[in-house]
N, C-alpha and C. Protein backbone atom coordinates (compact mmCIF):
# COMPACT_ATOMS: atom_id res chain seq x y z
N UNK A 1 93.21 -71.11 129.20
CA UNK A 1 91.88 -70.97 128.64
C UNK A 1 90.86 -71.05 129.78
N UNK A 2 89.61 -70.17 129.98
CA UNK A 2 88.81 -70.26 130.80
C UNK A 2 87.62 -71.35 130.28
N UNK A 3 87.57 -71.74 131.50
CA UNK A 3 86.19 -72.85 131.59
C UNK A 3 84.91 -72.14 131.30
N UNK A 4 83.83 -72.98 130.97
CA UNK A 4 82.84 -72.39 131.02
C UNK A 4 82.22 -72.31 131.78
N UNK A 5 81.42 -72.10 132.52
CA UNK A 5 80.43 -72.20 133.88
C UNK A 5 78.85 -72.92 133.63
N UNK A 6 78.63 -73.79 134.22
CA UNK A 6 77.08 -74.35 133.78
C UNK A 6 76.24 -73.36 134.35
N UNK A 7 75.14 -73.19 133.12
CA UNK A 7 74.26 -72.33 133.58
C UNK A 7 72.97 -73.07 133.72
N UNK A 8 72.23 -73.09 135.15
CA UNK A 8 71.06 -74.09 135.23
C UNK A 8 69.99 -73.00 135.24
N UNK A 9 68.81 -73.79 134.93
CA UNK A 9 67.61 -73.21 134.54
C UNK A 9 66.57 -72.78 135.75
N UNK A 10 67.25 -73.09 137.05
CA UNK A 10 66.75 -72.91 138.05
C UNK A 10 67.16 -71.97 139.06
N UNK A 11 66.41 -71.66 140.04
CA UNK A 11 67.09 -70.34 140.85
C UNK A 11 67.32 -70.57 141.91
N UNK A 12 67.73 -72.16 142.26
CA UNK A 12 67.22 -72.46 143.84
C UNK A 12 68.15 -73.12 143.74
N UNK A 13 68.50 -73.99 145.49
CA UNK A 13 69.91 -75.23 145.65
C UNK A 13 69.56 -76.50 144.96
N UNK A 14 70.61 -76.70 144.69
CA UNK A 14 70.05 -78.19 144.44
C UNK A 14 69.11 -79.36 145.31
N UNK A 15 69.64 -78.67 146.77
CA UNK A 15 68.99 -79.35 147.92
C UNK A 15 67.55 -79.26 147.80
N UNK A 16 67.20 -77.85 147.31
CA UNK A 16 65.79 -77.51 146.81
C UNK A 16 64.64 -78.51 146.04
N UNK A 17 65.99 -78.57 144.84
CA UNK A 17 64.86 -79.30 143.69
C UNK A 17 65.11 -80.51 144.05
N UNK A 18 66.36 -81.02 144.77
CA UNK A 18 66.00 -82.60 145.39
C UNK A 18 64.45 -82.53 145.83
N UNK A 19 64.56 -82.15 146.82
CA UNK A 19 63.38 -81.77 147.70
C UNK A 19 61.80 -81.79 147.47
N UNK A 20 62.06 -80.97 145.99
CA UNK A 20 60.42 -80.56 145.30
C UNK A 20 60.49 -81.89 144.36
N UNK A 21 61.40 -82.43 144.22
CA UNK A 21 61.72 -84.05 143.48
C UNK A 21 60.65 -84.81 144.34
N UNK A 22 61.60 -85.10 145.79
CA UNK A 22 61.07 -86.10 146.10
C UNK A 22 59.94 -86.03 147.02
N UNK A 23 59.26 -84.53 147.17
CA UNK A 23 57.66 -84.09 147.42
C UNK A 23 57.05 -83.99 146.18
N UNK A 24 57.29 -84.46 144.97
CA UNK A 24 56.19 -84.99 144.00
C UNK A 24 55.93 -86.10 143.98
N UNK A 25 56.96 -86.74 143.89
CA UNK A 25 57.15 -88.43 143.70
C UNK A 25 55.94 -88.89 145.28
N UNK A 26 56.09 -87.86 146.24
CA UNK A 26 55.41 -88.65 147.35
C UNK A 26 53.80 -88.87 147.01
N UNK A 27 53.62 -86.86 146.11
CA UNK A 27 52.01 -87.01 145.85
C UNK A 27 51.52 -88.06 144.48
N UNK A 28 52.80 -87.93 143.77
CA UNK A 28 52.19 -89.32 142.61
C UNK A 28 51.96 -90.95 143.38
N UNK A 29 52.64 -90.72 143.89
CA UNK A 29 52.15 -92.15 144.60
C UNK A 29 51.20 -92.51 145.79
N UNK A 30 50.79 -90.90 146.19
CA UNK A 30 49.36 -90.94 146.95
C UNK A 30 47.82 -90.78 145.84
N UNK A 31 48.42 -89.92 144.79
CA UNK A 31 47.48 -90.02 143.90
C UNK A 31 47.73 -90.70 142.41
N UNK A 32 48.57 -92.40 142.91
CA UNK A 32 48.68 -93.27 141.70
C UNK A 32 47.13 -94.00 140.83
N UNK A 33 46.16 -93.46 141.12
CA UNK A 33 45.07 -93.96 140.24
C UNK A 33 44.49 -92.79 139.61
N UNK A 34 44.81 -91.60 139.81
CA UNK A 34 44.89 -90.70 139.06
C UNK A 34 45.73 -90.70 138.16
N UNK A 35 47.07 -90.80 138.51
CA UNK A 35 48.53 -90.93 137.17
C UNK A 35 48.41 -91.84 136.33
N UNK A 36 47.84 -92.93 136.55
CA UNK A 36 47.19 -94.20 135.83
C UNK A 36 47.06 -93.65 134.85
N UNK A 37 45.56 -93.32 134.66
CA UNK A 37 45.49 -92.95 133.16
C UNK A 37 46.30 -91.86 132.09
N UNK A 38 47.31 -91.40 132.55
CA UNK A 38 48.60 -91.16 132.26
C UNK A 38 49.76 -91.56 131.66
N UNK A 39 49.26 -93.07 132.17
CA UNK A 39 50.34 -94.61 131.77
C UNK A 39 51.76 -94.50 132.66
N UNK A 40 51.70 -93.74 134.05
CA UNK A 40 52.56 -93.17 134.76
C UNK A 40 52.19 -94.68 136.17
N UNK A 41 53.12 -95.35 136.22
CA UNK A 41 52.96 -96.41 137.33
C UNK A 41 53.88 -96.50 138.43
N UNK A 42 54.02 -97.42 139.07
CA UNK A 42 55.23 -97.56 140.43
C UNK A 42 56.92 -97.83 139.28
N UNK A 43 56.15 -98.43 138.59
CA UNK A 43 57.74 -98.73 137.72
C UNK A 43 58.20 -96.67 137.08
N UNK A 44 57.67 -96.11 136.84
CA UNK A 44 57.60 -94.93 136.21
C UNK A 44 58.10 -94.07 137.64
N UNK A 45 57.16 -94.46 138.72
CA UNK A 45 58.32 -93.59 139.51
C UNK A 45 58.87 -93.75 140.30
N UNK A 46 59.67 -95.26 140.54
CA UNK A 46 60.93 -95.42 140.68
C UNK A 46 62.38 -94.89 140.04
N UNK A 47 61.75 -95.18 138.59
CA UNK A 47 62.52 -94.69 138.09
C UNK A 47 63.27 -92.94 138.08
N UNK A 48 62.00 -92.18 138.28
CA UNK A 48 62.23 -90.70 138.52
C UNK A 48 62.63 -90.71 139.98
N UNK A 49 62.58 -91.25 140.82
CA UNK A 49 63.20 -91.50 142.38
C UNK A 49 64.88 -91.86 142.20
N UNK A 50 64.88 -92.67 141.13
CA UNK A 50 66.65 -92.82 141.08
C UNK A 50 66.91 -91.80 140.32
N UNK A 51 66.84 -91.26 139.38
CA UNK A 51 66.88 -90.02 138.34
C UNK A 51 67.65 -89.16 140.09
N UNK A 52 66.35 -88.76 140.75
CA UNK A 52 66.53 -87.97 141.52
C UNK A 52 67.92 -88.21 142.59
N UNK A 53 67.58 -89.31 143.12
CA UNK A 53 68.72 -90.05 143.87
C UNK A 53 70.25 -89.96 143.09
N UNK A 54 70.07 -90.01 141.85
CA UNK A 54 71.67 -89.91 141.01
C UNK A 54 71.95 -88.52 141.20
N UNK A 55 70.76 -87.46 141.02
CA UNK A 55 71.45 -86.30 141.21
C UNK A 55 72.16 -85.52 141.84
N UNK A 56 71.05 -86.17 143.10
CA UNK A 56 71.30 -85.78 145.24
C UNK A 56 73.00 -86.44 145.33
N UNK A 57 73.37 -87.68 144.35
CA UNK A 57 75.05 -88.14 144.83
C UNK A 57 75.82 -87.11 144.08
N UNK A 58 75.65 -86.14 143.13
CA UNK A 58 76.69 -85.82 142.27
C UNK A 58 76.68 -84.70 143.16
N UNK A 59 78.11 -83.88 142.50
CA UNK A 59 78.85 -82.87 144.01
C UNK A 59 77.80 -81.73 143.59
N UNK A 60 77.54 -80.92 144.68
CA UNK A 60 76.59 -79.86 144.98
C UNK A 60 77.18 -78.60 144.83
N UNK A 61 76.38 -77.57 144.76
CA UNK A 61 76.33 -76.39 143.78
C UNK A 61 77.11 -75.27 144.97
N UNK A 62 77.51 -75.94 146.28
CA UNK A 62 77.77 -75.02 146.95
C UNK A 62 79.33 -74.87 146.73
């Protein structure tokens, strides 16, 4: 029986969207009093920093 193949929603490496991951996370936390009123804090993006970090460990698309 053949496998299925994951189909991702993106067109780029994974190395990529690591990347554009963790060049957002840099500008939310240069512009954290803006995200504020958002209800978006340091606890909020830590959390999307490990999100990201779990992804960067799982095996890569190459």
């Amino acid at each position: 029986m053949k496998k299925n193949e994951v189909t991702r929603l993106y067109n780029f490496s994974d190395a990529k969207l690591i990347d554009i991951g963790n060049e957002k996370i840099a500008f939310m936390r240069r512009d954290a009093e803006a995200f504020a009123s958002f209800g978006l804090d340091e606890t909020k993006f830590a959390e999307l920093e490990a999100k990201i970090t779990a992804f960067s460990n799982l095996v890569t698309d190459i």
